[in-house]
Protein backbone atom coordinates (compact mmCIF):
# COMPACT_ATOMS: atom_id res chain seq x y z
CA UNK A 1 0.00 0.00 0.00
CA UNK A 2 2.90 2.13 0.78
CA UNK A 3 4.07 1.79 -2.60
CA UNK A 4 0.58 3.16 -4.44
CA UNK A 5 0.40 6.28 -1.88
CA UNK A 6 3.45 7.19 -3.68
CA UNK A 7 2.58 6.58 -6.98
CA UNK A 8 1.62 9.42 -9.23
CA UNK A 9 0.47 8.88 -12.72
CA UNK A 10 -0.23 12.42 -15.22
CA UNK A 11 -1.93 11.72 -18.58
CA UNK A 12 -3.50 13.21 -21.39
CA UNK A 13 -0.38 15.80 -22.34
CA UNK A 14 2.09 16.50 -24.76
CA UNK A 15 5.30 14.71 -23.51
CA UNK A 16 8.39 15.74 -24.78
CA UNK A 17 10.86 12.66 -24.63
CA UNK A 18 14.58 12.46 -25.76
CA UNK A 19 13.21 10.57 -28.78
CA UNK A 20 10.40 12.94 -29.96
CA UNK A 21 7.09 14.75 -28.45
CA UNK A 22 4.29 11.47 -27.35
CA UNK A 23 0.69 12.69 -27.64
CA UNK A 24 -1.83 11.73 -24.85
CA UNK A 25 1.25 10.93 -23.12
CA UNK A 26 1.78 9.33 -19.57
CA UNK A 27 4.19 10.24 -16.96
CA UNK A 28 4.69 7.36 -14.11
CA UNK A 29 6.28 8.78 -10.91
CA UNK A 30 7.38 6.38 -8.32
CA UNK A 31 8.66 8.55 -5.30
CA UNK A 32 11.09 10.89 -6.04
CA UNK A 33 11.65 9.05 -9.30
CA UNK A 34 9.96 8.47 -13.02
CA UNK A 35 8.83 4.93 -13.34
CA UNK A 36 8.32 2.99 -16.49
CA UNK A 37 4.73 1.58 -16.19
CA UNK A 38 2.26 1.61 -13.91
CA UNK A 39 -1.35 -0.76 -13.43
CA UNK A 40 -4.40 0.27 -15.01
CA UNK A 41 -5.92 1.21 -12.08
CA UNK A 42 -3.83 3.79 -11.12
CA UNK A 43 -5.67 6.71 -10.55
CA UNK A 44 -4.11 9.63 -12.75
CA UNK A 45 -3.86 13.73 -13.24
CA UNK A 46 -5.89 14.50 -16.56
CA UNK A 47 -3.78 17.16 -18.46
CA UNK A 48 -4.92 17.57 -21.75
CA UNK A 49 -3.75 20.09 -23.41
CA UNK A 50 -1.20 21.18 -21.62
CA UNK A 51 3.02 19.77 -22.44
CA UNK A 52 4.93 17.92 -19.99
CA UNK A 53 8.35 18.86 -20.08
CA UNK A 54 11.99 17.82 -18.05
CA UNK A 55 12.47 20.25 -15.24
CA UNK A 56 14.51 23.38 -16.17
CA UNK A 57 17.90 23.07 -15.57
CA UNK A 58 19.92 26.94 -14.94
CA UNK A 59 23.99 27.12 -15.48
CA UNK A 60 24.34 30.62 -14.57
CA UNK A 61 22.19 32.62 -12.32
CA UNK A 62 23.46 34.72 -9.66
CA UNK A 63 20.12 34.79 -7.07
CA UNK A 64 16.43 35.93 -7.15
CA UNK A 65 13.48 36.56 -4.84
CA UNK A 66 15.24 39.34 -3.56
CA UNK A 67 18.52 37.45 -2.43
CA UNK A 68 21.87 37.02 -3.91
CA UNK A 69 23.39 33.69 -4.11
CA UNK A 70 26.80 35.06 -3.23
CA UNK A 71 26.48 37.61 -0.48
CA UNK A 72 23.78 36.49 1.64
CA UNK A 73 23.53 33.50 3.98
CA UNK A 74 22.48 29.89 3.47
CA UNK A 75 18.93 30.78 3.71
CA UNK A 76 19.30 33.99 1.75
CA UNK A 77 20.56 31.53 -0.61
CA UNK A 78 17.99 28.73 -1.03
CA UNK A 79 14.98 31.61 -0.58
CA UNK A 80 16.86 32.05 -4.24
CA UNK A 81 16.69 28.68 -5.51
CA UNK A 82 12.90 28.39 -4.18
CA UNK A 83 12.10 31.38 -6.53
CA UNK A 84 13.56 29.54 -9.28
CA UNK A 85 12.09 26.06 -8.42
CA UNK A 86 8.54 28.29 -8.34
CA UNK A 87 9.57 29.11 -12.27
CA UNK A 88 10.36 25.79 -13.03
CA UNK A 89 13.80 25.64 -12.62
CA UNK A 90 14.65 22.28 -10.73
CA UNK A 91 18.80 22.39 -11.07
CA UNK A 92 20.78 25.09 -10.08
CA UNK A 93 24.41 25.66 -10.29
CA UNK A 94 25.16 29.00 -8.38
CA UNK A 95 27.16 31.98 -9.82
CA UNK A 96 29.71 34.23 -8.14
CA UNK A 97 30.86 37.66 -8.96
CA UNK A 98 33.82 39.39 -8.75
CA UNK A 99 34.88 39.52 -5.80
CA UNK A 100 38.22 39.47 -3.14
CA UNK A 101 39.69 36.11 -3.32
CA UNK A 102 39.15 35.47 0.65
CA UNK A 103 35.83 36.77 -0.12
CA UNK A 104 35.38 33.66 -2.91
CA UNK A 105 36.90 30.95 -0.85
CA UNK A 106 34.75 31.88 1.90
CA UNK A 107 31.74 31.89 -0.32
CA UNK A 108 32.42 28.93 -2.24
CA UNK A 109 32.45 26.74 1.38
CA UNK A 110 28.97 28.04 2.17
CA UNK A 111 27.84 26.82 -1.52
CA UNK A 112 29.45 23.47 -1.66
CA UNK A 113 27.82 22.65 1.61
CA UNK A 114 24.48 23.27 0.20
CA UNK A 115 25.21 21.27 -3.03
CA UNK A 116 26.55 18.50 -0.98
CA UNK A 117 22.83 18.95 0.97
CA UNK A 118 21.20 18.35 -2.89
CA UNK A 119 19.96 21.77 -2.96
CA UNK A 120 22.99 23.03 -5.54
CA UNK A 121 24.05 21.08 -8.76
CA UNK A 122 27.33 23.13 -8.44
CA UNK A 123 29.27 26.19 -8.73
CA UNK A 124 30.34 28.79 -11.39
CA UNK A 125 32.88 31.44 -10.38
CA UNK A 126 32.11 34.43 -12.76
CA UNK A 127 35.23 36.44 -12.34
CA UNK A 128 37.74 37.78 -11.14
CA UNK A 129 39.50 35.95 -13.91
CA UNK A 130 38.07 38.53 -16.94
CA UNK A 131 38.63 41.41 -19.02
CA UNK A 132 38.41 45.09 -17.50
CA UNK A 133 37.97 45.95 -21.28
CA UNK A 134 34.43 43.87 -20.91
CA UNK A 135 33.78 43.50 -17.46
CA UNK A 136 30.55 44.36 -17.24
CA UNK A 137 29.05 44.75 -14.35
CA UNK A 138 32.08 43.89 -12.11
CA UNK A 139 33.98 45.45 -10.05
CA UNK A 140 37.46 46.60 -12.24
CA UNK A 141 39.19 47.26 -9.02
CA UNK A 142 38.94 43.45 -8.07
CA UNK A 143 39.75 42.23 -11.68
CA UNK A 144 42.92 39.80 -11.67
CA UNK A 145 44.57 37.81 -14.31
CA UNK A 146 44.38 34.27 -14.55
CA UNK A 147 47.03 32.77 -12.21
CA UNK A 148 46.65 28.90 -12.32
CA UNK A 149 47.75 29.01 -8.67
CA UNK A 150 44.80 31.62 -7.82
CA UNK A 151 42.67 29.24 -9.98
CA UNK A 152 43.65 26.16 -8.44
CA UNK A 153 42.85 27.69 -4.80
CA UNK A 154 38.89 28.95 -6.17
CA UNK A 155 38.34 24.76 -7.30
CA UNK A 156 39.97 23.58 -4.18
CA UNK A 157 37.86 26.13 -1.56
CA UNK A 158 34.54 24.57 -3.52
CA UNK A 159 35.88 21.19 -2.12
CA UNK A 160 34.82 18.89 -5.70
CA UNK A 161 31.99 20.79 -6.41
CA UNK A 162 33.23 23.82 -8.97
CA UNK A 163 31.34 23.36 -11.94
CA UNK A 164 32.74 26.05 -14.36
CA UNK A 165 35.09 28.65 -14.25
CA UNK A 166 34.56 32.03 -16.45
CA UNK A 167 38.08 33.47 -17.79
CA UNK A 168 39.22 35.72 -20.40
CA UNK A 169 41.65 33.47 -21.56
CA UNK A 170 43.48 35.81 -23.58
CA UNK A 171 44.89 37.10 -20.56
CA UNK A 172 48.05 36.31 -18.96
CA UNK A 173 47.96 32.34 -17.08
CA UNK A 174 44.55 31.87 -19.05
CA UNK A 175 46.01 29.12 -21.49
CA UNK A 176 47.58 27.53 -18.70
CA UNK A 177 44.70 28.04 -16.40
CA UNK A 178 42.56 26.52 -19.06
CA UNK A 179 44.64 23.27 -18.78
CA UNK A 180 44.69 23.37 -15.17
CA UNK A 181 40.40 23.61 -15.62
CA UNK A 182 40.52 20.77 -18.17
CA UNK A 183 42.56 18.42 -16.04
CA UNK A 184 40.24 18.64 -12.69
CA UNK A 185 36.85 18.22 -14.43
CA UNK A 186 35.69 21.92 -14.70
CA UNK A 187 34.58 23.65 -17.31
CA UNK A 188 36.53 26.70 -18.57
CA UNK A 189 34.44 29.20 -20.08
CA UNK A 190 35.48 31.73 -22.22
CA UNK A 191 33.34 35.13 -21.34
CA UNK A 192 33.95 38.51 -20.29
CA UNK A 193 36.92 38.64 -23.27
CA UNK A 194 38.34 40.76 -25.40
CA UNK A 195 40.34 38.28 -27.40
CA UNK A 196 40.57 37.85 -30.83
CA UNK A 197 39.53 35.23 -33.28
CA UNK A 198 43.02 33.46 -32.96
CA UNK A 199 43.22 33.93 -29.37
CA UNK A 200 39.91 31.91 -28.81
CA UNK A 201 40.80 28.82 -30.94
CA UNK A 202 43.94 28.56 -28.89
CA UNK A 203 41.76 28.23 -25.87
CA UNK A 204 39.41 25.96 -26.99
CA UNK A 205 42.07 23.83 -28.28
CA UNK A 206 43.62 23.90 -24.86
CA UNK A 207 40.37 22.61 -23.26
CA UNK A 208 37.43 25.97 -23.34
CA UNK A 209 34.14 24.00 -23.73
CA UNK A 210 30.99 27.03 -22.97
CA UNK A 211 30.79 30.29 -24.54
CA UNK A 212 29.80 32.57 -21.32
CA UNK A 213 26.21 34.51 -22.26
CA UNK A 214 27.12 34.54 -26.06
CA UNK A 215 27.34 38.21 -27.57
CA UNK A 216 27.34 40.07 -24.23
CA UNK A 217 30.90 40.99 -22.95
CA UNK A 218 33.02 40.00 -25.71
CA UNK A 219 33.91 42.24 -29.19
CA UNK A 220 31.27 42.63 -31.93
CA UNK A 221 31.52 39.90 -34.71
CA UNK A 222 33.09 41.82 -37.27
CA UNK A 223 33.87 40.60 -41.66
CA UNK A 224 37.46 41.14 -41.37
CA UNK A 225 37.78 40.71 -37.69
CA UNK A 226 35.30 38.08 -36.77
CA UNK A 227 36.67 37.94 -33.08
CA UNK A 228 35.48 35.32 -30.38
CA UNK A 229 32.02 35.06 -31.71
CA UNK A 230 32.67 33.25 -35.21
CA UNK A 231 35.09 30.67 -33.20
CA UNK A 232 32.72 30.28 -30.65
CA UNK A 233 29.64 29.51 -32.57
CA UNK A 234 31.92 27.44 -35.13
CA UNK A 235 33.88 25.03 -33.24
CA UNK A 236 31.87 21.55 -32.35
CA UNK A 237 33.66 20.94 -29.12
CA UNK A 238 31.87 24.75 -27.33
CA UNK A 239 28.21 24.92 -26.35
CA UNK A 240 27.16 28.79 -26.40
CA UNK A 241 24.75 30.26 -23.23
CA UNK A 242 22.36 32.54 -24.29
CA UNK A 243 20.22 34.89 -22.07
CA UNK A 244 16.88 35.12 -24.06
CA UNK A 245 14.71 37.81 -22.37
CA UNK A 246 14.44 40.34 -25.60
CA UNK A 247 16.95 42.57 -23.84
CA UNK A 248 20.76 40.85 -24.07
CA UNK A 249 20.01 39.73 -27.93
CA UNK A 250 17.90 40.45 -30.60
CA UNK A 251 16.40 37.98 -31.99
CA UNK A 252 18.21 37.55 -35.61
CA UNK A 253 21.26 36.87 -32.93
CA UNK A 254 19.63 34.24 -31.29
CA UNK A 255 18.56 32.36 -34.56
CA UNK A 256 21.95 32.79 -36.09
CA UNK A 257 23.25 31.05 -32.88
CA UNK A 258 20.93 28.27 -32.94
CA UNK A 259 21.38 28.03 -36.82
CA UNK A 260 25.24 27.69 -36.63
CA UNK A 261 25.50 25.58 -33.46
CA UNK A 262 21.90 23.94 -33.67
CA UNK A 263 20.06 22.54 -30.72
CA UNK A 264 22.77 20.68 -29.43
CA UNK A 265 25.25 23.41 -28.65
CA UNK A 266 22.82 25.90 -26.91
CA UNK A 267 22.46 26.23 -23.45
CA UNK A 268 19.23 28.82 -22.11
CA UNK A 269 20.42 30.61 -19.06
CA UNK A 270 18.85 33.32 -17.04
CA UNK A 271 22.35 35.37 -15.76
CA UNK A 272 19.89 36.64 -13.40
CA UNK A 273 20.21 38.42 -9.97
CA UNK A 274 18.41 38.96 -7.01
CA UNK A 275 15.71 41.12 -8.68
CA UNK A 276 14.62 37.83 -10.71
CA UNK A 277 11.24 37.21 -9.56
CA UNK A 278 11.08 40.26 -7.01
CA UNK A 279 10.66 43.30 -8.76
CA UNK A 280 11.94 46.86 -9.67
CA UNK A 281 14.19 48.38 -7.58
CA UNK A 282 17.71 49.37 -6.32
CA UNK A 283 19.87 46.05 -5.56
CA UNK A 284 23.55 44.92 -4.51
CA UNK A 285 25.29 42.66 -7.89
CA UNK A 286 28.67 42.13 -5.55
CA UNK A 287 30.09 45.64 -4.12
CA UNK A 288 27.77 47.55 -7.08
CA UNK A 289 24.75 49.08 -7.31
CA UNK A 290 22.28 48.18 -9.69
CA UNK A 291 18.69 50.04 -11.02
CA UNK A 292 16.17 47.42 -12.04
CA UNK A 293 13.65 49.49 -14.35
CA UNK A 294 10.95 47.61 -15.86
CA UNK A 295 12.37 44.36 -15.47
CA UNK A 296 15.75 45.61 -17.17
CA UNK A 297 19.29 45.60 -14.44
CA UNK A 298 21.52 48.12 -15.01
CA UNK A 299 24.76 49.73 -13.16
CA UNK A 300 23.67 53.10 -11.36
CA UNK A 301 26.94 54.30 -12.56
CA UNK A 302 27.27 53.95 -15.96
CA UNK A 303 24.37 52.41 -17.54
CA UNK A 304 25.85 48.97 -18.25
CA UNK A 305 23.40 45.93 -17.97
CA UNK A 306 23.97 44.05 -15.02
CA UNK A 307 22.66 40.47 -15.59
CA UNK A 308 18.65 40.50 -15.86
CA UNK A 309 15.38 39.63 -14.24
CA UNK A 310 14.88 36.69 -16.20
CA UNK A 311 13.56 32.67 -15.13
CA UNK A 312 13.60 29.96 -17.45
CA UNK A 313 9.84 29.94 -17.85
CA UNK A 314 9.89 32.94 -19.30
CA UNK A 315 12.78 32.22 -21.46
CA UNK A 316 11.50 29.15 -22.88
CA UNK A 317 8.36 30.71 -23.35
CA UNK A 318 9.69 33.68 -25.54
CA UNK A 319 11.84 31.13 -27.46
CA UNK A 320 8.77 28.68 -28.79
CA UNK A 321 6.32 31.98 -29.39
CA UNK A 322 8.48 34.28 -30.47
CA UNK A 323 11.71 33.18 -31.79
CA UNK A 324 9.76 30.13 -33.08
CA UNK A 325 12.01 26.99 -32.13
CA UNK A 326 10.70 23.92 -32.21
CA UNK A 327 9.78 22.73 -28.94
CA UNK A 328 11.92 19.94 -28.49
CA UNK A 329 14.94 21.95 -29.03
CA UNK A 330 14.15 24.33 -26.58
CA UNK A 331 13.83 21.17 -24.66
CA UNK A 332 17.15 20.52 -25.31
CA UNK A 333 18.74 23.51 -24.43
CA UNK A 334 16.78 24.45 -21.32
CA UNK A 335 17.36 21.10 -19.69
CA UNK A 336 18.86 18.49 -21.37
CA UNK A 337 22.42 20.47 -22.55
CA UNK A 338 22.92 22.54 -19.32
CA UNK A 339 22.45 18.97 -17.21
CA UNK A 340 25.10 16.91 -19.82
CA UNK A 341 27.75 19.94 -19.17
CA UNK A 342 27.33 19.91 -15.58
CA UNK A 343 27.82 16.62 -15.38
CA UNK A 344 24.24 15.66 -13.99
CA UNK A 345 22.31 14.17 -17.17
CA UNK A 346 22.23 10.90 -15.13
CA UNK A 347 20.13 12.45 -13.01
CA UNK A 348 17.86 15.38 -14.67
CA UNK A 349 17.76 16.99 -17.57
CA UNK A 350 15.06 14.46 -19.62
CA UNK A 351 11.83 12.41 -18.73
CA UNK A 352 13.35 9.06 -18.67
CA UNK A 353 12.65 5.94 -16.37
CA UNK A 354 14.96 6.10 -13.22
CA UNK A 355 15.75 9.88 -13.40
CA UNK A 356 14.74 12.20 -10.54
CA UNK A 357 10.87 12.94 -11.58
CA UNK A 358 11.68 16.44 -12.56
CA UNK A 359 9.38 18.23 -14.54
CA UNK A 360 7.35 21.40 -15.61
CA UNK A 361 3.71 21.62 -16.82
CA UNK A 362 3.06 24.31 -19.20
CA UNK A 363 -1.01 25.23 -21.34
CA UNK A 364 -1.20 25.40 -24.47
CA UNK A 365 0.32 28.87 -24.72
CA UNK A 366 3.87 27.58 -22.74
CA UNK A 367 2.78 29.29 -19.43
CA UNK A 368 3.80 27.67 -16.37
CA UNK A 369 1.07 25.91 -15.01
CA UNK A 370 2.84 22.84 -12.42
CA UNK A 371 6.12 22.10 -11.04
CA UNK A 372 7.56 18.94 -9.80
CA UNK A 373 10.57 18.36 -8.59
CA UNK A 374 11.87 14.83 -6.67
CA UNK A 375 8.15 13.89 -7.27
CA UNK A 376 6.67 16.44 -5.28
CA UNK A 377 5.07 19.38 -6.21
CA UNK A 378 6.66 22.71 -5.60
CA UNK A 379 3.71 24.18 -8.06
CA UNK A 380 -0.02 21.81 -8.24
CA UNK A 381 -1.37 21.95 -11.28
């Protein structure tokens, strides 16, 4: 009897599977995990018309709900994640920012101890390994070159749990700190960069793997200097992040992304800050101050935007009705991509039997209508 109070069966939907979209679909959810069959008799959630889809999984996101995943405290910190989860987002890997080195250390022990609790897939250090020509909205004061050593002490503070590191590799010790990335498991990223065309092949051929938020912080793609962009989107071996709220890119950007590195190589993120489901206002993005106007973060000083106030929902939403990708690519590179490069696609990322019953309802028109994660519902439907 045990075993039936936990079972959960949801028919009627569009399923989207690794193989293809199943109409009148069923999803079988034993516990915290998806199950391959279930008896006839199992009483089941009726959700026609609405798509079943794998949980959201987010690579780079710096907070939301009003708290920053990098200066607050452990509950500042999953208050976060729960705003997330509410938008469908069942995977997190945290993002830093710029900040003092004893700063990072200290931060990255507070956010491998909630990975290690199951509430974190990981962490990505965004800086202070980048370009002051693109920094964006860090700190320049902070800004240090890539010393393997410095590196090396940022991977070993997250005690196995650094996911990605974000460097401008052009940079003195980026090669080498590439390598060094490479060689323990974690993702270099090339972002925040002002290297050329030549100086980004190097670094992928040394080990760079993700293209940090595509576009933003890095030169323009020129015809006679086609700079990071044209390796980027070019080169098999890189999957590009792209922020898609209809601020960071236009949308002929986004489809000549997806049309050069196809569904495969794109990763949605949200790069999004504490603002992200809490509103317009005046907020902290490390040791800066940020305006959020109409949904839109920008520096106070300056102008320059300073992540965004997006959640997955909303990207995938934008990118099926607007952008008009196929679903199951979106599919692909809201969930399934971002879980392969953090190394959890065992786990999440698709609705297969034996993977953590993850998922998102959305109506007909993509909104977020349920969200389960671990086979409970953090959103009923």
């Amino acid at each position: 009897m045990a075993g039936r109070a936990a079972r959960k069966v949801l028919s009627g939907a569009r399923v989207v599977l690794p193989t293809g979209t199943v109409e009148n679909g069923r999803v079988i959810i034993e516990g915290t995990r998806i199950a391959g069959a279930a008896p006839a008799d199992t009483p089941a959630l009726d959700l026609s018309g609405h798509w079943i889809v794998p949980g959201f999984v987010d690579m780079h996101v710096h907070g939301g709900g009003g708290a920053s995943f990098t200066s607050g405290t452990a509950e500042d910190v999953l208050k976060g994640v729960q705003t997330h989860r509410e938008h469908g987002t069942t995977t997190i890997a945290a993002s830093t920012v710029t900040g003092e080195m004893d700063v990072l250390t200290r931060q990255a022990a507070l956010l491998s101890e909630l990975v290690q609790q199951g509430d974190l897939a990981g962490i990505h250090f965004e800086g202070p390994f980048i370009s002051p020509c693109r920094k964006g909205a860090h700190s320049e004061d902070l800004l240090r070159d890539p010393d393997p050593a410095e590196v090396r002490k940022l991977i070993d503070a997250a005690h196995g749990t650094a996911k990605m590191v974000t460097l401008a590799t052009e940079l003195p010790g980026g090669i080498d700190s590439v390598r060094l990335l490479a060689e323990h498991g974690v993702i270099a990223a090339i972002g925040h960069t002002d290297a050329t065309y030549e100086q980004t092949v190097e670094a992928i051929d040394a080990g760079a793997t993700v293209a940090t938020h595509l576009y933003n912080a890095m030169p323009a793609l020129g015809h006679r200097t086609p700079g990071p962009i044209a390796a980027l989107l070019e080169d098999e071996r890189v999957t590009v992040e792209l922020i898609n709220d209809g601020t960071h890119l236009h949308p002929a950007a986004l489809e000549l992304a997806y049309h050069r590195a196809g569904s495969a190589r794109v990763a949605f993120i949200t790069d999004a800050m504490d603002a992200a489901g809490f509103g317009d206002g005046t907020y902290l993005l490390g040791p800066l101050e940020v305006e959020v106007r109409d949904g839109v973060a920008r520096l106070a000083e300056g102008g320059s935007i300073a992540g965004s106030t997006l959640t997955l929902d909303t990207a995938f939403k934008r990118a099926v009705t607007i952008d008009r990708l196929p679903v199951e690519d979106v599919v692909r590179s809201v969930s399934a991509n971002p879980a392969r490069l953090l190394g959890v696609d065992d786990r999440v990322g698709s609705l297969e039997p034996g993977k953590d019953a993850d998922l998102v309802v959305l109506d007909a028109d993509f909104t977020l209508k349920g969200v389960m994660r671990k086979g409970a519902w953090v959103i009923e439907p």
